[in-house]
N, C-alpha and C. Protein backbone atom coordinates (compact mmCIF):
# COMPACT_ATOMS: atom_id res chain seq x y z
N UNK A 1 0.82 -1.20 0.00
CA UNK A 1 0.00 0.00 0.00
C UNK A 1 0.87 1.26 0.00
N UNK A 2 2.13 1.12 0.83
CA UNK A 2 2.70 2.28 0.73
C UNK A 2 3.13 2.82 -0.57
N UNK A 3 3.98 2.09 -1.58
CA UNK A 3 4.02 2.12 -2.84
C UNK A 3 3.25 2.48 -3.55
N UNK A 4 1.85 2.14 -3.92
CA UNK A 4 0.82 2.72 -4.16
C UNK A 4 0.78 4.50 -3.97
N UNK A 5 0.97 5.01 -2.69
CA UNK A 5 0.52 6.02 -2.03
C UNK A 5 1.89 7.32 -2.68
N UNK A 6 3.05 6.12 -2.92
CA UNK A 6 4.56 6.70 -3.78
C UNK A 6 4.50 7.25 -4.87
N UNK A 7 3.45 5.88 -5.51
CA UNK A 7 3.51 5.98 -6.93
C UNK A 7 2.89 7.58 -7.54
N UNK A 8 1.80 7.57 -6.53
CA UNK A 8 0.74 8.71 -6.81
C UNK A 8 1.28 9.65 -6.69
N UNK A 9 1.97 9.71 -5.52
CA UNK A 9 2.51 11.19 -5.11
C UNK A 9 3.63 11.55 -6.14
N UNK A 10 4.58 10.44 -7.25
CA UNK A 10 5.80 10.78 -7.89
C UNK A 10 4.52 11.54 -9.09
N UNK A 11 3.37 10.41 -9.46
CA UNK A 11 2.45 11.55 -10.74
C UNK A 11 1.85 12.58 -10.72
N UNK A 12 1.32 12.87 -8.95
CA UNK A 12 1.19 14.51 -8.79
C UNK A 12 2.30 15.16 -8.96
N UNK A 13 3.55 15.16 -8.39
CA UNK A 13 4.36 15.90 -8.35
C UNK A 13 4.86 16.12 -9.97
N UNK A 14 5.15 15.15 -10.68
CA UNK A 14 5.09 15.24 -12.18
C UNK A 14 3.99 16.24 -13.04
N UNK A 15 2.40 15.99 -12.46
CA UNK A 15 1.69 16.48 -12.87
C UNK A 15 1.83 17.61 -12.51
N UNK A 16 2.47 18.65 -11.89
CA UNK A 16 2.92 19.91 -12.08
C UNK A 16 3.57 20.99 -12.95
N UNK A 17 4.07 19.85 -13.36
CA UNK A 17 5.30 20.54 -14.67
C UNK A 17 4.28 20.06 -16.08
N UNK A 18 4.02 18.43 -16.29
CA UNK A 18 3.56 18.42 -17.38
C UNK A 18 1.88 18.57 -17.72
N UNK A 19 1.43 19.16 -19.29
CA UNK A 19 -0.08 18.68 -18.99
C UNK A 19 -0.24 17.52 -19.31
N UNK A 20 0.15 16.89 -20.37
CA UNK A 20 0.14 15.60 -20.74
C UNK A 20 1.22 14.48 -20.86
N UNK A 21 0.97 13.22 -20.81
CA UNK A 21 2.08 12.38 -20.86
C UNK A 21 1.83 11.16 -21.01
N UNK A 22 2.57 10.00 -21.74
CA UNK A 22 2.42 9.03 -22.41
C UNK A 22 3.13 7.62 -21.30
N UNK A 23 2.79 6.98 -20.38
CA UNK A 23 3.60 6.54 -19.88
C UNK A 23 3.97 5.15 -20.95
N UNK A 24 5.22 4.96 -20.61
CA UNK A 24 5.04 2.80 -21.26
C UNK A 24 5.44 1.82 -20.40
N UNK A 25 4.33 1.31 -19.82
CA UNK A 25 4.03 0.19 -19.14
C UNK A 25 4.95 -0.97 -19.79
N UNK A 26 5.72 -1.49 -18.97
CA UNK A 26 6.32 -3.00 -19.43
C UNK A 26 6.33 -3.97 -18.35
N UNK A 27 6.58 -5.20 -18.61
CA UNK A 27 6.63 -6.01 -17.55
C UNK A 27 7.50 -5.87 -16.19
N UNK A 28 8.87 -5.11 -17.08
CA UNK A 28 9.82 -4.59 -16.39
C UNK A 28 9.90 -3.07 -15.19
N UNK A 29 9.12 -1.98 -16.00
CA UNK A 29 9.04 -0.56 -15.44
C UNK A 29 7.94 -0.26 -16.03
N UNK A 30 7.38 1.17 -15.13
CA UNK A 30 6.92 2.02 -15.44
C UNK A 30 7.65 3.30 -15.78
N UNK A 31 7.56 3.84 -17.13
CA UNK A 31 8.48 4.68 -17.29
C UNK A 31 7.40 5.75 -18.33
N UNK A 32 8.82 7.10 -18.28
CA UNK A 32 8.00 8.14 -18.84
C UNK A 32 8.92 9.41 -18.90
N UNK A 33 8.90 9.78 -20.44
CA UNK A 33 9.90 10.88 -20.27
C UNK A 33 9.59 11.90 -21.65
N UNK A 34 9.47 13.20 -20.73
CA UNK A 34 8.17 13.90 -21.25
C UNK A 34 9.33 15.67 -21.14
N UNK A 35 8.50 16.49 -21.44
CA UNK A 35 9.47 18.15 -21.73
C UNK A 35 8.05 18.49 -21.15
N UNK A 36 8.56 19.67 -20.04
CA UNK A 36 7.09 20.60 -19.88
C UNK A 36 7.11 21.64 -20.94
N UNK A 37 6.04 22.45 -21.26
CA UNK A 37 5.54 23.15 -22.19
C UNK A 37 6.64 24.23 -22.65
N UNK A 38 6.97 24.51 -21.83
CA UNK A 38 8.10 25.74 -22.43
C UNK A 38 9.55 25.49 -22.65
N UNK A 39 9.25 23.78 -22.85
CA UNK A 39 10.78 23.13 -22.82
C UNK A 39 12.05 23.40 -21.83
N UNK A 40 11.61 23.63 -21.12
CA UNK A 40 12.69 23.94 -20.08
C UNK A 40 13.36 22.85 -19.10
N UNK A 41 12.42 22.22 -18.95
CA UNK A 41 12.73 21.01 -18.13
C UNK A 41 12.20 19.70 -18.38
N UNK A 42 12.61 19.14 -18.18
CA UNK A 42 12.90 17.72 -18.89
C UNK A 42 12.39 16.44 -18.02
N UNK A 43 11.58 15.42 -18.04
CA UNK A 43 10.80 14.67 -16.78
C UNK A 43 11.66 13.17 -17.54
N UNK A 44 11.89 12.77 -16.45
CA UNK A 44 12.84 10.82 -17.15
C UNK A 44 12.63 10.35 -15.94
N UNK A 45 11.14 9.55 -16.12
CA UNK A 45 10.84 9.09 -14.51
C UNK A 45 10.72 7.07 -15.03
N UNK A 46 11.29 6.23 -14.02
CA UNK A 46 11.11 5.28 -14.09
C UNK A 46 11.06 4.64 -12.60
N UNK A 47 9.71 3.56 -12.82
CA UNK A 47 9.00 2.89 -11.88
C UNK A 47 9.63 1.47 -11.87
N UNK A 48 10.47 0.85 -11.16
CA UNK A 48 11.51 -0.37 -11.70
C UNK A 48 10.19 -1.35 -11.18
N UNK A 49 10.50 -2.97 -11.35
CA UNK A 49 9.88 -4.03 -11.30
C UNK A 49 9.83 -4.07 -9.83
N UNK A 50 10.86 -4.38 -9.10
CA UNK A 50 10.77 -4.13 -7.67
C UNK A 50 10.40 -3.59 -6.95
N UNK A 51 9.82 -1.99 -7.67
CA UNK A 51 8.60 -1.66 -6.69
C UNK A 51 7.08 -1.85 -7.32
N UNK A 52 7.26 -3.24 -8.45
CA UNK A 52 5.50 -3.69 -8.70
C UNK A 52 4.61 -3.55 -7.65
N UNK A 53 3.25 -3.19 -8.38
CA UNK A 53 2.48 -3.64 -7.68
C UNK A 53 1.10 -4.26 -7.99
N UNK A 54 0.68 -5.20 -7.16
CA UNK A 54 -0.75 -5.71 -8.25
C UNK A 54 -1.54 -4.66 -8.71
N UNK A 55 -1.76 -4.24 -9.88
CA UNK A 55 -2.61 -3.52 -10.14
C UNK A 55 -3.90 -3.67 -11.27
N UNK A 56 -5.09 -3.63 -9.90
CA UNK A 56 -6.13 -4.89 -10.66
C UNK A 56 -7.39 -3.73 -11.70
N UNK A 57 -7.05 -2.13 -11.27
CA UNK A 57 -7.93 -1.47 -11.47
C UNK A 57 -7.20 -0.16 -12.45
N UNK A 58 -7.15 0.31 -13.53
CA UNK A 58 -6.31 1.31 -13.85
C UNK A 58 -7.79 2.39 -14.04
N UNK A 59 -7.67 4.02 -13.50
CA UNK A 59 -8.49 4.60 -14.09
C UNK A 59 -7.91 5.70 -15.04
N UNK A 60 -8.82 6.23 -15.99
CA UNK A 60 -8.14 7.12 -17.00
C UNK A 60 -8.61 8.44 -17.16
């Protein structure tokens, strides 16, 4: 659960800088690497396998 509560807080904090973003899900990571709007800064976020978690519900 705590992970969960990580995960969220790394995509709010992300969701600050970007409006949109493409993540790619693999068996391996969650990853995602995105430019906020005025190109200034640069987002290269990855979710490794070791902190999986079951995830039985995705919303969009």
């Amino acid at each position: 659960m705590a992970d969960s509560k990580t995960l969220k807080d790394m995509v709010t904090a992300i969701s600050t800088l970007i409006d949109e973003a493409t993540f790619d899900i693999t068996p391996d990571a969650i990853k995602l690497r995105a430019m906020d709007p005025s190109r200034v800064a640069m987002i290269d976020f990855e979710w490794p396998k070791r902190f999986s978690m079951n995830i039985r519900r995705v919303r969009v």
